[in-house]
Protein backbone atom coordinates (compact mmCIF):
# COMPACT_ATOMS: atom_id res chain seq x y z
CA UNK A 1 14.34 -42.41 21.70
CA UNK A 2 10.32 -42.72 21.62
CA UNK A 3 10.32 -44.00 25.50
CA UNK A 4 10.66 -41.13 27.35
CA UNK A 5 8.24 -38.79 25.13
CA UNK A 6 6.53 -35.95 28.01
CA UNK A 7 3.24 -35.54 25.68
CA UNK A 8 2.20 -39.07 26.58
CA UNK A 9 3.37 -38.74 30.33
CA UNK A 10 1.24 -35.99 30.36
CA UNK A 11 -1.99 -36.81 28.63
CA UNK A 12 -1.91 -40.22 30.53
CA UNK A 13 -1.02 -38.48 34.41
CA UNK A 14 -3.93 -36.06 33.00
CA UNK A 15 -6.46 -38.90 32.84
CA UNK A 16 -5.36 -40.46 36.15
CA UNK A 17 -6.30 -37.08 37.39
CA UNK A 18 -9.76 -36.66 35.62
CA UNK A 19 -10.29 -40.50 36.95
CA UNK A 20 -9.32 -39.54 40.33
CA UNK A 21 -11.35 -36.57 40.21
CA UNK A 22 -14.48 -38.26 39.25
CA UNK A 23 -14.16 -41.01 41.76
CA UNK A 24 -14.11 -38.04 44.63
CA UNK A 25 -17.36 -36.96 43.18
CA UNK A 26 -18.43 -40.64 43.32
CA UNK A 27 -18.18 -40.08 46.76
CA UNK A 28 -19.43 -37.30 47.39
CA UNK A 29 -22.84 -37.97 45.77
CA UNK A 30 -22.88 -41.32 47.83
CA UNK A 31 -22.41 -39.35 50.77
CA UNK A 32 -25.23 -36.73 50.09
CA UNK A 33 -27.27 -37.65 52.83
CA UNK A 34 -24.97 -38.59 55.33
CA UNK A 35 -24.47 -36.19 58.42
CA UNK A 36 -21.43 -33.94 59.17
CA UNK A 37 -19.73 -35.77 56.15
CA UNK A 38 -17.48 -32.57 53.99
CA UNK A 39 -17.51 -32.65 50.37
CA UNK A 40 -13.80 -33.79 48.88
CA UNK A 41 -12.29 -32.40 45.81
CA UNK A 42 -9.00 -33.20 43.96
CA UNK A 43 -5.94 -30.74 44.25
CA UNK A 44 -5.21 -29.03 40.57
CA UNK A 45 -3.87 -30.66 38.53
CA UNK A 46 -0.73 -27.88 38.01
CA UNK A 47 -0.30 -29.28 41.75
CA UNK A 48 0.18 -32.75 40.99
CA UNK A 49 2.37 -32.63 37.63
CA UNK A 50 4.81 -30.51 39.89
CA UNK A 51 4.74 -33.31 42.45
CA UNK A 52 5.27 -35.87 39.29
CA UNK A 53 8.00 -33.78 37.74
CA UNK A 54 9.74 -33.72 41.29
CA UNK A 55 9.99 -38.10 41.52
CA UNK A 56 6.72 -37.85 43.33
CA UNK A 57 4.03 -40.60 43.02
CA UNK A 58 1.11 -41.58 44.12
CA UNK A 59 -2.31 -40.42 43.71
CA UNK A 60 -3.53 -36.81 43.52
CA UNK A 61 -4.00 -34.73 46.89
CA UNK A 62 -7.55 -35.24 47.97
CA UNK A 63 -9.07 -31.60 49.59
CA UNK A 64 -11.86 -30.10 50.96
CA UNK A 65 -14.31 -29.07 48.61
CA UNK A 66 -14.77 -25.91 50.18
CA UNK A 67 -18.48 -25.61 50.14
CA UNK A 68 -21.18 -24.29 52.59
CA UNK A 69 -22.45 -26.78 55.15
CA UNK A 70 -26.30 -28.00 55.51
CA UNK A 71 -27.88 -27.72 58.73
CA UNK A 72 -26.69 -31.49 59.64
CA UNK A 73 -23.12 -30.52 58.39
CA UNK A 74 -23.23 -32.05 54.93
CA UNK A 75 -21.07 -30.00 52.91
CA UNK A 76 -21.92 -31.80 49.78
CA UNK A 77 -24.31 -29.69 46.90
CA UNK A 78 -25.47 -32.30 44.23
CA UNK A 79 -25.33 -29.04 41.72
CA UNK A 80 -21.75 -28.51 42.58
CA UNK A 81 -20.74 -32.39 42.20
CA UNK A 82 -22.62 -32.61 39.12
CA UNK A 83 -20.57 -29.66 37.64
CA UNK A 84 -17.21 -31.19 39.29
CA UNK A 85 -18.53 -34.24 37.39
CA UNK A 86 -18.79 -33.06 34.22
CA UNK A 87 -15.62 -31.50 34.30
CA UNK A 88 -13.81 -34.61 35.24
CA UNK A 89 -15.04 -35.95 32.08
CA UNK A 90 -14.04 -33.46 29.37
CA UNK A 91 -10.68 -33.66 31.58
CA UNK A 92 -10.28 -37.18 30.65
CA UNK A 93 -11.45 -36.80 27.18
CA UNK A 94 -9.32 -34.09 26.41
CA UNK A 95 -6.41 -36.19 27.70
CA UNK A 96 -7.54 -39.19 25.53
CA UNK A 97 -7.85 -36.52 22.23
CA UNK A 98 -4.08 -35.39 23.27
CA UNK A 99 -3.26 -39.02 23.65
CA UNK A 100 -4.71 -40.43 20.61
CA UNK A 101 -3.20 -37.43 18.53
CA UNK A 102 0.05 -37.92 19.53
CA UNK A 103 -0.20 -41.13 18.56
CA UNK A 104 -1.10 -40.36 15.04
CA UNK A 105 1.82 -37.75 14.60
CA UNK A 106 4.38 -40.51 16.02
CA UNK A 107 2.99 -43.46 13.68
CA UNK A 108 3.09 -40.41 10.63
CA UNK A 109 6.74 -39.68 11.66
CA UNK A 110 7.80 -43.23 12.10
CA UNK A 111 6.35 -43.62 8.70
CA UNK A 112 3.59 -45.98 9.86
């Protein structure tokens, strides 16, 4: 009954994204300095549930970043990364929050 429960499949493939996402921009900022390297981003996240829901699995779609290239063809902006960053983390927090609050309305229903 409580095994198959999509609010944790979801808050839990939602961190694995964040995760994902922040270990891109892990990269990235290693890679700052390095010529002709691109800057990497993760596909949306709307992206990979589909591929989930569809039997799909494996980690997220890695992308180009999309951003303007340096003069030795670094594509990577330390701004941008930072902001990519930071929104990898409130990603993953907000799928913890969901997470843990699911939790507490299953233990209250369960009577626990």
């Amino acid at each position: 009954m409580f095994d198959r429960l999509e609010i944790f499949a979801l808050a839990s493939a939602r961190a694995q994204h964040a995760a994902a996402r922040q270990a891109v921009v892990a990269r990235n900022i290693a890679h700052a300095d390095t010529p002709g390297f691109r800057a990497q981003d993760i596909a949306d996240f709307a992206e990979t549930w589909r591929a989930l829901q569809q039997g799909q699995s494996g980690p997220p779609r890695v992308i180009d970043a999309g951003t303007p290239a340096s003069p030795n063809g670094n594509t990577v902006s330390l701004e941008l990364e930072m902001l990519r960053g930071i929104e990898a983390q409130r990603a993953h927090s907000r799928a913890l929050q969901v997470y843990g609050s699911a939790m507490g309305i299953l233990r209250t229903s369960i009577g626990r």
